[in-house]
Protein backbone atom coordinates (compact mmCIF):
# COMPACT_ATOMS: atom_id res chain seq x y z
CA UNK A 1 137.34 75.14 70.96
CA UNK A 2 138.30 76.11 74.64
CA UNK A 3 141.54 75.58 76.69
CA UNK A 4 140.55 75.38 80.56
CA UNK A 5 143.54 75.38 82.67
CA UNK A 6 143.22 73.89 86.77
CA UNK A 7 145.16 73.34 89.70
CA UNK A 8 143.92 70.69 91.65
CA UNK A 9 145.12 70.39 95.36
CA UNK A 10 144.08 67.81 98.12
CA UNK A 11 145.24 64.07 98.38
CA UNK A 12 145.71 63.82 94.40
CA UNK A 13 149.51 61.97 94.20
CA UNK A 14 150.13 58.33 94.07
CA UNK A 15 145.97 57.64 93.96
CA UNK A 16 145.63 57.25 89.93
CA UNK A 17 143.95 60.62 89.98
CA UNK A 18 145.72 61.21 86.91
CA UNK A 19 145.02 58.32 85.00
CA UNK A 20 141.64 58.65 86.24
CA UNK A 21 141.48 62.69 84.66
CA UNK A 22 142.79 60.95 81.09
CA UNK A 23 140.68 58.05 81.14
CA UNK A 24 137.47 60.73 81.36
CA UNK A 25 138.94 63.17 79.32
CA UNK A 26 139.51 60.28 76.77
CA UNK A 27 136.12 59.46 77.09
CA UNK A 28 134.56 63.34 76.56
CA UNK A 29 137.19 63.17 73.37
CA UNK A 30 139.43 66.09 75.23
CA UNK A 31 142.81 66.31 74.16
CA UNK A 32 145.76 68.07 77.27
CA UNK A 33 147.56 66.63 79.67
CA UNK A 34 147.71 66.24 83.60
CA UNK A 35 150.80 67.03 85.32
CA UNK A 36 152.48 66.49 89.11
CA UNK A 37 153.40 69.12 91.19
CA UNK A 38 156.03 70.00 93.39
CA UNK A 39 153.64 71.36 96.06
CA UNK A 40 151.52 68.13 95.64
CA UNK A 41 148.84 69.52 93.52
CA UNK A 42 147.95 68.30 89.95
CA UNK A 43 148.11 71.00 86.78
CA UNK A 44 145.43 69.98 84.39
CA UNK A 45 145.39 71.96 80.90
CA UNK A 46 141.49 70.66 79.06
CA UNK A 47 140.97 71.09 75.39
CA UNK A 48 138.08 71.04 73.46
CA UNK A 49 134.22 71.65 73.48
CA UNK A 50 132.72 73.74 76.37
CA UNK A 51 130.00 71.40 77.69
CA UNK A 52 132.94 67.99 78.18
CA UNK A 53 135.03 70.28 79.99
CA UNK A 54 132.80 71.35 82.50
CA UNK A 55 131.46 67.87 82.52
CA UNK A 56 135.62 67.08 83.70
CA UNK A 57 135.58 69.62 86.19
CA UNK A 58 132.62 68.18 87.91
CA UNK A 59 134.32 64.38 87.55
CA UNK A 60 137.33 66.10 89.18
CA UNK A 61 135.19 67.36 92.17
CA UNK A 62 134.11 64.68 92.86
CA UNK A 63 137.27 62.96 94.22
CA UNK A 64 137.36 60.32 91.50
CA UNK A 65 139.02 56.88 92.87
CA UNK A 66 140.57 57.24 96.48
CA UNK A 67 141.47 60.90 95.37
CA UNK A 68 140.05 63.93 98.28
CA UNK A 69 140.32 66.89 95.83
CA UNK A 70 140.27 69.73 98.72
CA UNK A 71 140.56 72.75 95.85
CA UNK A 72 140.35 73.46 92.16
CA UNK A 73 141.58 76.64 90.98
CA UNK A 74 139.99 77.25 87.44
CA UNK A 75 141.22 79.84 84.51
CA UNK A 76 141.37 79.88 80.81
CA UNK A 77 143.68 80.07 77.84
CA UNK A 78 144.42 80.25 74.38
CA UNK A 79 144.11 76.62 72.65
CA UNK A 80 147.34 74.85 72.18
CA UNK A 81 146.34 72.21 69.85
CA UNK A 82 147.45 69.16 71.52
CA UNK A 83 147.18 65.83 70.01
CA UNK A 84 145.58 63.70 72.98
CA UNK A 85 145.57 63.60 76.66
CA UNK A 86 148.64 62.35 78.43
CA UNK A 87 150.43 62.25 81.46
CA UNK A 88 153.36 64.10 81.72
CA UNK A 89 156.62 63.75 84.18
């Protein structure tokens, strides 16, 4: 199991880009969460097989909904174990 970990910056606030990243991840049976942030930009933690979380990352860049993803900074860490894919606050 992998942990990918991205920041996502571009017009991804108040467009459902985040329900959008759980509804996929759901879908490709990862389990993380996607997060606001301050700056604008989405934090995205991915856990799970290898081949669905590079098939995220391309659903990501690929401005799902009315998103415009302008950046997606991409780095790995150790698996956290989480339980399913939410949406935090």
């Amino acid at each position: 199991m992998k942990c990918t970990h991205l920041i996502v910056s571009g017009r991804v606030q108040g467009v459902s880009f985040r329900a959008n990243v759980r509804n996929k991840a759901n879908e490709l049976n990862l389990k993380g969460y996607a997060k606001n942030l301050e700056n604008g930009g989405v934090e995205i933690a991915a856990e799970g097989d290898e081949e669905e979380i590079k098939e995220l990352v391309e659903f990501i860049k690929k401005n799902p909904g009315i998103a415009k993803v302008t950046n997606v900074k991409i780095s790995h860490k150790a698996p956290e174990n989480f339980k399913s894919f939410e949406i935090r606050h």
